[in-house]
C-alpha atoms as a PDB file:
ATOM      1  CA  UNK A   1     103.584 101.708 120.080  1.00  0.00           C
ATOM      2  CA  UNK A   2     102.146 100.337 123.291  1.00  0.00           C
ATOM      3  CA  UNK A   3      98.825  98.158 122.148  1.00  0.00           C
ATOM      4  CA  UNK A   4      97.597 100.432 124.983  1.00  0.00           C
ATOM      5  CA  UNK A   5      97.721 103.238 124.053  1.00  0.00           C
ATOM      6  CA  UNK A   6      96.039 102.796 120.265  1.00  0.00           C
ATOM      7  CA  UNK A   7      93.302 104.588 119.277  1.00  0.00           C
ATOM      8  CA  UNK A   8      92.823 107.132 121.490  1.00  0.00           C
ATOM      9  CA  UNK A   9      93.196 109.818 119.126  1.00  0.00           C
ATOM     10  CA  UNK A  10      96.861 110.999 119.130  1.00  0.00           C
ATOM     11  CA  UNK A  11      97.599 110.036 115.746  1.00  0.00           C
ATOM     12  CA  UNK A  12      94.239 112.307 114.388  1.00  0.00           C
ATOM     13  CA  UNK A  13      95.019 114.796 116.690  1.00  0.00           C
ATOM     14  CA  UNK A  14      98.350 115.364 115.576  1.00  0.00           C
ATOM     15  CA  UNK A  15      97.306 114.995 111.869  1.00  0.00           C
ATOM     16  CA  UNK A  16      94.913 117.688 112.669  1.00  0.00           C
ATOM     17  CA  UNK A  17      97.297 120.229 114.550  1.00  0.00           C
ATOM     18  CA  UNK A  18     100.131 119.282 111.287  1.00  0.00           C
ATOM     19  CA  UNK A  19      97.003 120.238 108.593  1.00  0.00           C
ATOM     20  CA  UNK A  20      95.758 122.830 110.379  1.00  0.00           C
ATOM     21  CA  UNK A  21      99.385 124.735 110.782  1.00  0.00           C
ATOM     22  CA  UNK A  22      99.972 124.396 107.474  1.00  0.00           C
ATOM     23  CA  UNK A  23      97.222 125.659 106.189  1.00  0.00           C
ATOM     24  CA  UNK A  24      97.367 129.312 108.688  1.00  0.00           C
ATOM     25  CA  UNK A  25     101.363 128.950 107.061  1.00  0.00           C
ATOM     26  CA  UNK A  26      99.433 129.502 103.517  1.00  0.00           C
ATOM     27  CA  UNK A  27     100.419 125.523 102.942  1.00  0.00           C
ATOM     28  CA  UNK A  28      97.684 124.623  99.660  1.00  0.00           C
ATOM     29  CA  UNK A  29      98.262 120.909  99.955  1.00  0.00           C
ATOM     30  CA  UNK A  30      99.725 118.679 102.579  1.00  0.00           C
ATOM     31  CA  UNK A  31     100.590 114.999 101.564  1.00  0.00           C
ATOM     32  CA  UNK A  32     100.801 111.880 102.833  1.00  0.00           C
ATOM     33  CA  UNK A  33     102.605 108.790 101.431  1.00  0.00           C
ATOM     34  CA  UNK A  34     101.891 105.774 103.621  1.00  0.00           C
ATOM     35  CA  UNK A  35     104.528 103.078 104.004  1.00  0.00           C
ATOM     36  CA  UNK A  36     104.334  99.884 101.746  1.00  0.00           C
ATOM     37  CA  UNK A  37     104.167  96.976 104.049  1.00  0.00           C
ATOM     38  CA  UNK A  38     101.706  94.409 105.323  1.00  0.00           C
ATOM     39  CA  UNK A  39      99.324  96.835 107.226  1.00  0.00           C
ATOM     40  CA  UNK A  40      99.445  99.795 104.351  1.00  0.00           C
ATOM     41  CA  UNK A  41      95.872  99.017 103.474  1.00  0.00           C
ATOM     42  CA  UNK A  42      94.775  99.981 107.269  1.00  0.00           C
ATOM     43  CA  UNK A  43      97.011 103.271 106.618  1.00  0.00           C
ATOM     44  CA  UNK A  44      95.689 104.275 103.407  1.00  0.00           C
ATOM     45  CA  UNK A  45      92.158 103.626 105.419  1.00  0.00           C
ATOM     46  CA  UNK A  46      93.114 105.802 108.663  1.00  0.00           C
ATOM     47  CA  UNK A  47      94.353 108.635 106.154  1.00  0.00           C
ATOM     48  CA  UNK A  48      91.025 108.342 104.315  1.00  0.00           C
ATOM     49  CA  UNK A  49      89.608 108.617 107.271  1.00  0.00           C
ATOM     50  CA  UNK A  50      91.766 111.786 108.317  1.00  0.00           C
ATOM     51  CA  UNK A  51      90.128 113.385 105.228  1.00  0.00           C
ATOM     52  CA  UNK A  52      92.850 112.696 102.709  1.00  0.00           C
ATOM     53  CA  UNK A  53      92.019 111.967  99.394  1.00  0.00           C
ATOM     54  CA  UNK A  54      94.168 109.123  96.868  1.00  0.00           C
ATOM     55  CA  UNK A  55      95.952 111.553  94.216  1.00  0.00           C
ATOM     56  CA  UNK A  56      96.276 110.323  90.859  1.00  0.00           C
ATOM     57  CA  UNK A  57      99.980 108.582  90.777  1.00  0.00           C
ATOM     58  CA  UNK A  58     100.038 106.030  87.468  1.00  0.00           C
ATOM     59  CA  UNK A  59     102.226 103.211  87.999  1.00  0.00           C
ATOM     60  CA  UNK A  60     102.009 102.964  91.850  1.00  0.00           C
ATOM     61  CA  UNK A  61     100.168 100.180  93.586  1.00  0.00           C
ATOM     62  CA  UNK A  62      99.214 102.500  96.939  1.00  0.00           C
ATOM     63  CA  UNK A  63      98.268 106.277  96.493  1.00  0.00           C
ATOM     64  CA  UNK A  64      99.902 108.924  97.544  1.00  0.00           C
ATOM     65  CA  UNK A  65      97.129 110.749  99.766  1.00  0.00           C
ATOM     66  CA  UNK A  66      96.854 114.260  99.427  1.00  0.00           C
ATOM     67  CA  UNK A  67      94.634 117.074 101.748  1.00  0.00           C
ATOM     68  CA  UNK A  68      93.532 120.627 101.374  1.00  0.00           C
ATOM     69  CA  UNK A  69      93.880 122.392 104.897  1.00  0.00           C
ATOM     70  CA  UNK A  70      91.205 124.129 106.485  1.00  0.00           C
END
């Protein structure tokens, strides 16, 4: 992605829109399993952020991050 065009939102708002569907499809959970590379601490941050929640995964380093819709 353009360095430009960071943080403006998109990324949130299309997390949002994604929860949000799935939750008016009668979705209970929606998950999120960030990548495991240099920057996955500043994912597992921005999905924190996003109102995801670390789910309980023995064994792995990085959570698997896991949101009720609403």
């Amino acid at each position: 992605m353009d360095p430009a065009h960071r943080r403006a939102g998109v990324g949130r708002a299309l997390v949002e829109e994604f929860v949000a569907t799935a939750g008016r499809a009668g979705v209970g959970w929606v998950f999120a399993a960030p990548d495991e590379d240099a920057d996955v601490e500043q994912r597992v941050e921005w999905l924190a952020a996003c109102g995801f929640t670390p789910v309980t995964d023995p064994g792995e380093r990085w959570p698997v991050m896991g949101r009720h819709p609403t």
